[in-house]
N, C-alpha and C. Protein backbone atom coordinates (compact mmCIF):
# COMPACT_ATOMS: atom_id res chain seq x y z
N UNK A 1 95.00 124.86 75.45
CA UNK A 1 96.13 124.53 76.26
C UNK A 1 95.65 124.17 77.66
N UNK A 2 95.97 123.17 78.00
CA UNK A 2 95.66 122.59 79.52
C UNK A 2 96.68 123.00 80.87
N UNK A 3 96.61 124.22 81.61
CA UNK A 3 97.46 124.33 82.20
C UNK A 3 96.91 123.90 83.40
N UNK A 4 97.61 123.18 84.64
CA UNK A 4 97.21 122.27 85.80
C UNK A 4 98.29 122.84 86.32
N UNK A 5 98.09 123.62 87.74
CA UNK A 5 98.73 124.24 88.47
C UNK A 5 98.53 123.03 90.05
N UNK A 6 97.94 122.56 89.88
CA UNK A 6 97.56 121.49 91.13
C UNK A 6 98.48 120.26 90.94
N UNK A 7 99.19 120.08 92.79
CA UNK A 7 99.56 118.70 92.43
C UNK A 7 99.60 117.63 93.50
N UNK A 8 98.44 117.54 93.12
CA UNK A 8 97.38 116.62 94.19
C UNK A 8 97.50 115.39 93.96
N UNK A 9 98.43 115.15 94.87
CA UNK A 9 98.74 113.36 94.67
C UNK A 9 98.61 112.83 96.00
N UNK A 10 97.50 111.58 96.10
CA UNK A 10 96.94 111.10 97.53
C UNK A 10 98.35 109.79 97.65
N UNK A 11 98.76 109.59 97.13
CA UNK A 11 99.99 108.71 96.98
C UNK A 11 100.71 108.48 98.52
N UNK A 12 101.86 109.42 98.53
CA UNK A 12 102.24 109.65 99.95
C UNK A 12 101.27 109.73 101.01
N UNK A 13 100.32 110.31 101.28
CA UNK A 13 99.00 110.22 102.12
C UNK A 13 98.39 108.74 102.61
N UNK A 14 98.51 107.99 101.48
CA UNK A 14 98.02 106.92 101.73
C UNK A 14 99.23 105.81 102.29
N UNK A 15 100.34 106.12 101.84
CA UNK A 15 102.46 105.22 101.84
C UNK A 15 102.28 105.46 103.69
N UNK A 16 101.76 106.81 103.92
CA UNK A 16 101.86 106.98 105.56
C UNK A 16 100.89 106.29 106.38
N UNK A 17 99.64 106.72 105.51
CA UNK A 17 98.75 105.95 106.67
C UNK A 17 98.89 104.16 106.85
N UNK A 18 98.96 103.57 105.64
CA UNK A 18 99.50 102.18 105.80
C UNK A 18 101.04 102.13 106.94
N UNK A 19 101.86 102.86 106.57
CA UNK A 19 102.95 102.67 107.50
C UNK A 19 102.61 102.53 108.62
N UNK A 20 101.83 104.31 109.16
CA UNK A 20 101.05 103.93 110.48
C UNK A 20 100.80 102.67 110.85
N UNK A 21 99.62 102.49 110.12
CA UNK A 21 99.12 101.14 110.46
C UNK A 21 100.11 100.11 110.93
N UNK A 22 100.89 99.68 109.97
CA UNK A 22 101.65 98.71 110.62
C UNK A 22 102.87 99.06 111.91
N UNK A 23 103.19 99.98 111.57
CA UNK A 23 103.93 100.22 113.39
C UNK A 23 102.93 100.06 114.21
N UNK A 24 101.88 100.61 114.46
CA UNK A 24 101.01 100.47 115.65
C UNK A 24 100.54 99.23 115.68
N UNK A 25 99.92 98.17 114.58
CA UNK A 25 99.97 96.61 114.79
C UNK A 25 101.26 96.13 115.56
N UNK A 26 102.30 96.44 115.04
CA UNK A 26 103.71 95.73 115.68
C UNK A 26 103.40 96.35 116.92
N UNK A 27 103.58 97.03 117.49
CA UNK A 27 103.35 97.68 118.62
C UNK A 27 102.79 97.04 119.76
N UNK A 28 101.17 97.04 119.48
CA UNK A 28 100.21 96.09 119.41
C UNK A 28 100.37 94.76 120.00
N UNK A 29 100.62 94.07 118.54
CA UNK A 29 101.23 92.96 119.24
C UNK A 29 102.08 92.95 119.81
N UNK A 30 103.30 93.62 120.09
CA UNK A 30 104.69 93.53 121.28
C UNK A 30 104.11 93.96 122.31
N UNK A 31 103.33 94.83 122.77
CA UNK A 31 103.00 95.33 124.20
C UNK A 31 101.92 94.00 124.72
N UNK A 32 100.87 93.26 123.81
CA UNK A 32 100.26 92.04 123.97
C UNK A 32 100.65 90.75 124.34
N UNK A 33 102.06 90.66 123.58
CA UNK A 33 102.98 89.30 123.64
C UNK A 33 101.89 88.43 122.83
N UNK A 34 101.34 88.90 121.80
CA UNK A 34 101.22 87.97 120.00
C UNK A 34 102.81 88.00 119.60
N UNK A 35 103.41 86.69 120.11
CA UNK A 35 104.96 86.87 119.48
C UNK A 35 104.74 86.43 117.96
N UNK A 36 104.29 85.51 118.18
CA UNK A 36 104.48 84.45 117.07
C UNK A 36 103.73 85.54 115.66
N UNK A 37 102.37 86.60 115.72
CA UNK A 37 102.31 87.25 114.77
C UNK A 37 103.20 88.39 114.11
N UNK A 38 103.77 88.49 115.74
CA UNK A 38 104.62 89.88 115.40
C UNK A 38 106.24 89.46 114.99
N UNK A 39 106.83 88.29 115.25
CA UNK A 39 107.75 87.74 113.88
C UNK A 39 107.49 87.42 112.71
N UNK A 40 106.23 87.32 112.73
CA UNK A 40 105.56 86.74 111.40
C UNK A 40 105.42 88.34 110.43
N UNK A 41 104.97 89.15 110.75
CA UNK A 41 105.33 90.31 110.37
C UNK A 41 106.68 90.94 110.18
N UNK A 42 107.41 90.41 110.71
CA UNK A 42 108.88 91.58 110.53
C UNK A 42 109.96 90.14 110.00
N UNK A 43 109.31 89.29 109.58
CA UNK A 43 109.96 88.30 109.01
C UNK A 43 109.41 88.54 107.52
N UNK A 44 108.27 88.62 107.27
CA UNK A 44 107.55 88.91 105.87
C UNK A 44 108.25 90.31 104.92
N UNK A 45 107.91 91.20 105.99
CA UNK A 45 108.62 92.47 105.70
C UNK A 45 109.84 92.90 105.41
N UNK A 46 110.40 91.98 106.30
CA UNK A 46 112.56 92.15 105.83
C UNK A 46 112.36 91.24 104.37
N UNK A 47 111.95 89.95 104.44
CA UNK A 47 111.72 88.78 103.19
C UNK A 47 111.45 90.07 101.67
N UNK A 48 110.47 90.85 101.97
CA UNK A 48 110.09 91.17 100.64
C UNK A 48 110.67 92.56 100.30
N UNK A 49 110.77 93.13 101.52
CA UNK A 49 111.64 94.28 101.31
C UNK A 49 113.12 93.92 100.28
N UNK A 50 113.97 92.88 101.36
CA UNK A 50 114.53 92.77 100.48
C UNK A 50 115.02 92.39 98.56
N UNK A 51 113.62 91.65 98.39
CA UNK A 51 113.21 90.85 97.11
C UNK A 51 112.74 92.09 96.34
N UNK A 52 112.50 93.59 96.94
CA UNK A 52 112.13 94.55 96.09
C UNK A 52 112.92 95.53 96.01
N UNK A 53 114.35 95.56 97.01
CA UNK A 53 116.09 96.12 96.24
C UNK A 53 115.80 97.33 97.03
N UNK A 54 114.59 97.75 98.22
CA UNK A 54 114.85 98.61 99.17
C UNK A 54 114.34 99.62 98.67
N UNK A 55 113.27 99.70 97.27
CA UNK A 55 112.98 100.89 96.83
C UNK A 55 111.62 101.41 97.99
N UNK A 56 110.87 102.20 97.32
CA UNK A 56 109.72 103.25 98.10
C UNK A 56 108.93 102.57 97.91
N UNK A 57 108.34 101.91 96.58
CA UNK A 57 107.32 100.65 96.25
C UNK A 57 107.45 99.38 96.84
N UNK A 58 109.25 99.15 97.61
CA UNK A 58 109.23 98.06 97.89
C UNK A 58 108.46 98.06 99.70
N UNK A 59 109.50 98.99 99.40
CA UNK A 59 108.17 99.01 101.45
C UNK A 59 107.20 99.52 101.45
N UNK A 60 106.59 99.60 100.44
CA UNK A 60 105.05 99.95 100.38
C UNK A 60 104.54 98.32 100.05
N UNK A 61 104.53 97.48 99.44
CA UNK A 61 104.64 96.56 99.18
C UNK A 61 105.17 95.45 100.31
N UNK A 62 106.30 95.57 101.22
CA UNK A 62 106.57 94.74 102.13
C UNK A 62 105.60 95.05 103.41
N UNK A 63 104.81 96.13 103.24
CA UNK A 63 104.02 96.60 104.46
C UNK A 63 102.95 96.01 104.13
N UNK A 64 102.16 96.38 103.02
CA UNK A 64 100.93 95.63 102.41
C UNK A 64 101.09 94.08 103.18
N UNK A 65 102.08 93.40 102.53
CA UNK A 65 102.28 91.61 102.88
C UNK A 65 102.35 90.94 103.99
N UNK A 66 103.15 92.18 105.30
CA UNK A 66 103.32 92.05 106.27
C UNK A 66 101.97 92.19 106.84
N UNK A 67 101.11 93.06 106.91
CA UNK A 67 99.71 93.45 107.05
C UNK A 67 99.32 91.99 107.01
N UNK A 68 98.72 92.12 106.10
CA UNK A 68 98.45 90.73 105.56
C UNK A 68 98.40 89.61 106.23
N UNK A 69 99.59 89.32 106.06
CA UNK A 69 100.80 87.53 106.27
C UNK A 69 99.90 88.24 107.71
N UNK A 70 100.37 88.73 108.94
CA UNK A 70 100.21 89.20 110.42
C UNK A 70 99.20 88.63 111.21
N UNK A 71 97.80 88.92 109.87
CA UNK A 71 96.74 88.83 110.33
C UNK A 71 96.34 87.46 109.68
N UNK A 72 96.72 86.99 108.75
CA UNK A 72 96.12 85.13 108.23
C UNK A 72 96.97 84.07 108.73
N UNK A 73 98.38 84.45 108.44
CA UNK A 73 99.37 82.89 108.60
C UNK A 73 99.39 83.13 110.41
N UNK A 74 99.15 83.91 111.53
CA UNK A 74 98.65 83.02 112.62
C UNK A 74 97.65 82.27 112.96
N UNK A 75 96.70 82.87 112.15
CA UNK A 75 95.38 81.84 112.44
C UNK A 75 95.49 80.65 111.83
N UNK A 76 96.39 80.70 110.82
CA UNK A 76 96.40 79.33 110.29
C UNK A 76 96.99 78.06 110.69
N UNK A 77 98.39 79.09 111.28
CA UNK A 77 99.26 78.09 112.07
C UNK A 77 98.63 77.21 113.41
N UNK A 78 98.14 78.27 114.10
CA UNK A 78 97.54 77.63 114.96
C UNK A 78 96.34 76.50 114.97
N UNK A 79 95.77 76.49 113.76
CA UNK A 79 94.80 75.32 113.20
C UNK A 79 95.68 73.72 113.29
């Protein structure tokens, strides 16, 4: 019989530290005046949030993209 009294899930641990991350980028860029990345981020993020019905995966997922999108589609634009 396998009894597992542990419930060690890095899950949430990791949902926070990404969150972190991206508030303090937004941040970041708003105290910098990177406008153009930091709409580009909270434009990505509302976009997919909503396309994922507002669940826990979905803003884990709209944070990932926003991350992301934040840091490539300005450099690109500006090319």
């Amino acid at each position: 019989m396998n009894v597992s009294l542990t419930h060690f899930d890095l899950g949430p641990l990791f949902y926070g530290v990404v969150m972190f991350l991206g508030i303090a980028i937004m941040w970041w860029k708003l105290s910098t005046g990177r406008w153009l990345g930091l709409v580009v981020d909270v434009c990505v993020f509302a976009l997919v949030f909503k396309l994922h019905g507002g669940t826990m995966a979905g803003g884990f997922a709209a944070m990932v993209a926003a991350l992301l999108a934040g840091m490539i589609l300005p450099m690109m634009i500006r090319r």
